[in-house]
Protein backbone atom coordinates (compact mmCIF):
# COMPACT_ATOMS: atom_id res chain seq x y z
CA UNK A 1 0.00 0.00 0.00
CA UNK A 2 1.40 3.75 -0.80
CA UNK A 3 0.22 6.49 1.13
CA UNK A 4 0.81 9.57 -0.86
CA UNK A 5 0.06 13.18 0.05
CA UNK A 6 -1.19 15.60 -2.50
CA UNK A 7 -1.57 18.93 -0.94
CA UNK A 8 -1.73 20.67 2.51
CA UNK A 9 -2.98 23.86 3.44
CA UNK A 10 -0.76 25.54 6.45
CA UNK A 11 -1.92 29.24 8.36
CA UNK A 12 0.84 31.85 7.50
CA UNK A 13 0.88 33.13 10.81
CA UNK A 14 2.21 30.39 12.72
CA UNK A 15 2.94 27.12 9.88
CA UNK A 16 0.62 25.18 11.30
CA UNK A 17 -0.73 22.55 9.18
CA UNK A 18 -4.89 22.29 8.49
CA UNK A 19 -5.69 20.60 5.78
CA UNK A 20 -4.40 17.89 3.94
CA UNK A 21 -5.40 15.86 0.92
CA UNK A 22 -4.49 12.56 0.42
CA UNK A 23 -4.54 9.11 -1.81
CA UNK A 24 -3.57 5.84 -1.17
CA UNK A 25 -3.56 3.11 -3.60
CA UNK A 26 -2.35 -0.46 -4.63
CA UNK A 27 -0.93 -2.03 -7.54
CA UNK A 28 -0.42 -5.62 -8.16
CA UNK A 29 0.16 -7.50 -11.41
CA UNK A 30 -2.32 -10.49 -11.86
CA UNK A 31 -1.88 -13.25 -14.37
CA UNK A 32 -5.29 -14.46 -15.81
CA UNK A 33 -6.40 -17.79 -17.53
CA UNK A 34 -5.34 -16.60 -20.17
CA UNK A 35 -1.78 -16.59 -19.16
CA UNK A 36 -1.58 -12.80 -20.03
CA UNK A 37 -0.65 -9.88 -17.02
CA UNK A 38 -3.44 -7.70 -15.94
CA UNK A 39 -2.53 -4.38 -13.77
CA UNK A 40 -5.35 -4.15 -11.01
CA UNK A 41 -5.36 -1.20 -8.94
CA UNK A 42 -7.28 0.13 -6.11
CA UNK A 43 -7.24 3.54 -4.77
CA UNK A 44 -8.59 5.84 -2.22
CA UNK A 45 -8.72 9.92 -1.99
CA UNK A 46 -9.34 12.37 0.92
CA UNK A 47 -9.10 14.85 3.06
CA UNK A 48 -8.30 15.04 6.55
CA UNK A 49 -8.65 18.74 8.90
CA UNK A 50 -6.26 19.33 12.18
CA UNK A 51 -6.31 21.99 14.02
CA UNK A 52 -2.71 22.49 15.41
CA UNK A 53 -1.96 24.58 18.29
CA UNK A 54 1.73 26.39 18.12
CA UNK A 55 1.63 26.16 22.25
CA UNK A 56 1.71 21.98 22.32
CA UNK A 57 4.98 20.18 22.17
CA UNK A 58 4.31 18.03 19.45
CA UNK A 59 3.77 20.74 17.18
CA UNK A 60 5.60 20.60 14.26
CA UNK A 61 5.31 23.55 11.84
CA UNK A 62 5.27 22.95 7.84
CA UNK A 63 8.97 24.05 7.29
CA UNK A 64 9.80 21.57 9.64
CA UNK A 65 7.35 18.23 8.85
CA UNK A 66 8.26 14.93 7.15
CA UNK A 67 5.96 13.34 4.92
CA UNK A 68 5.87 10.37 7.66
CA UNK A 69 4.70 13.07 9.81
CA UNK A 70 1.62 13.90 8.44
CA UNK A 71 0.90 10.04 7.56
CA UNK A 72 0.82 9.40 10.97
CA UNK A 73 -1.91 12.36 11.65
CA UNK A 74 -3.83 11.01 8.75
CA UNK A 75 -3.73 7.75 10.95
CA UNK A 76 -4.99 9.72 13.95
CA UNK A 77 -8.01 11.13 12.00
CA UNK A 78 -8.57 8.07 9.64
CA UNK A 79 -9.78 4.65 9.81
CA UNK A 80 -6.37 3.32 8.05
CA UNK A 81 -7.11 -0.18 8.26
CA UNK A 82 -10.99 0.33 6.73
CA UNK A 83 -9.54 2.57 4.19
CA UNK A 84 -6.44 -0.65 3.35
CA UNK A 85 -9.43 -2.98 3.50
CA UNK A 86 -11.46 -1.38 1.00
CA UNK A 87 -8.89 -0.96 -1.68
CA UNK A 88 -7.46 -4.66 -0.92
CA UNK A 89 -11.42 -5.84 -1.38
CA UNK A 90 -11.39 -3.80 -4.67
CA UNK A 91 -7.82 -5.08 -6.14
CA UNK A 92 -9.30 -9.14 -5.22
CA UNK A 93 -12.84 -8.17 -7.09
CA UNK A 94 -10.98 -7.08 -10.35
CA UNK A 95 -8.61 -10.33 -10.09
CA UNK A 96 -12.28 -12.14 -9.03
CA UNK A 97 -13.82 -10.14 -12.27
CA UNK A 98 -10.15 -11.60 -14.50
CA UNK A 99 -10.35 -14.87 -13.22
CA UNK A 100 -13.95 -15.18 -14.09
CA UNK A 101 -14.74 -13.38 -17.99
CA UNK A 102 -12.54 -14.06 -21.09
CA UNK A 103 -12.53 -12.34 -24.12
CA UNK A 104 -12.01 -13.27 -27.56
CA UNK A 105 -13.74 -15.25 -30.74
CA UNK A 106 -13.81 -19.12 -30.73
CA UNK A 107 -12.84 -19.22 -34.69
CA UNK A 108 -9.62 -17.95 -36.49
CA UNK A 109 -10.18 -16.10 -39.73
């Protein structure tokens, strides 16, 4: 799974970081019946809201944050695991959806 981050939106005043906007997503290659590679991908977009207070110690102002940062306050606003679970359910439905339809003409011309 990749957790990327898009955007953020910081106050000028003080750094503080308010809004970000997010996507995770998964890629796996799948081999069908038919013995050719399919790319299935799932994904996931949003946005979380903090509201950071300068005055607390684990403040960290935007000059100063790591991506990891703000992927663990994602994880503090977000159901993570229900967010995973949905893209993992949508990556097995298209290798369900691969495994289950072929394509193709049963003659040669």
């Amino acid at each position: 799974m990749i957790w990327q981050i898009k955007d953020t939106i910081r106050r000028t005043q003080d750094g503080g970081i308010v809004t970000v906007k997010w996507q995770a997503y998964k890629a796996e290659v799948h081999i069908g019946p038919d013995g050719k590679e399919h790319v299935v991908t799932g994904a996931r977009r949003g946005t979380s809201f903090f509201e950071p207070s300068p005055s607390s110690e684990s403040f960290i102002a935007y000059e100063n944050v790591s991506k990891q940062d703000v992927i663990s306050w994602i994880g503090s606003k977000e159901n993570v695991a229900e967010i995973e679970a949905k893209i993992d359910a949508s990556v097995e439905m298209q290798k369900k959806h691969i495994d289950s339809y072929a394509n193709g003409t049963p003659w040669r011309d």
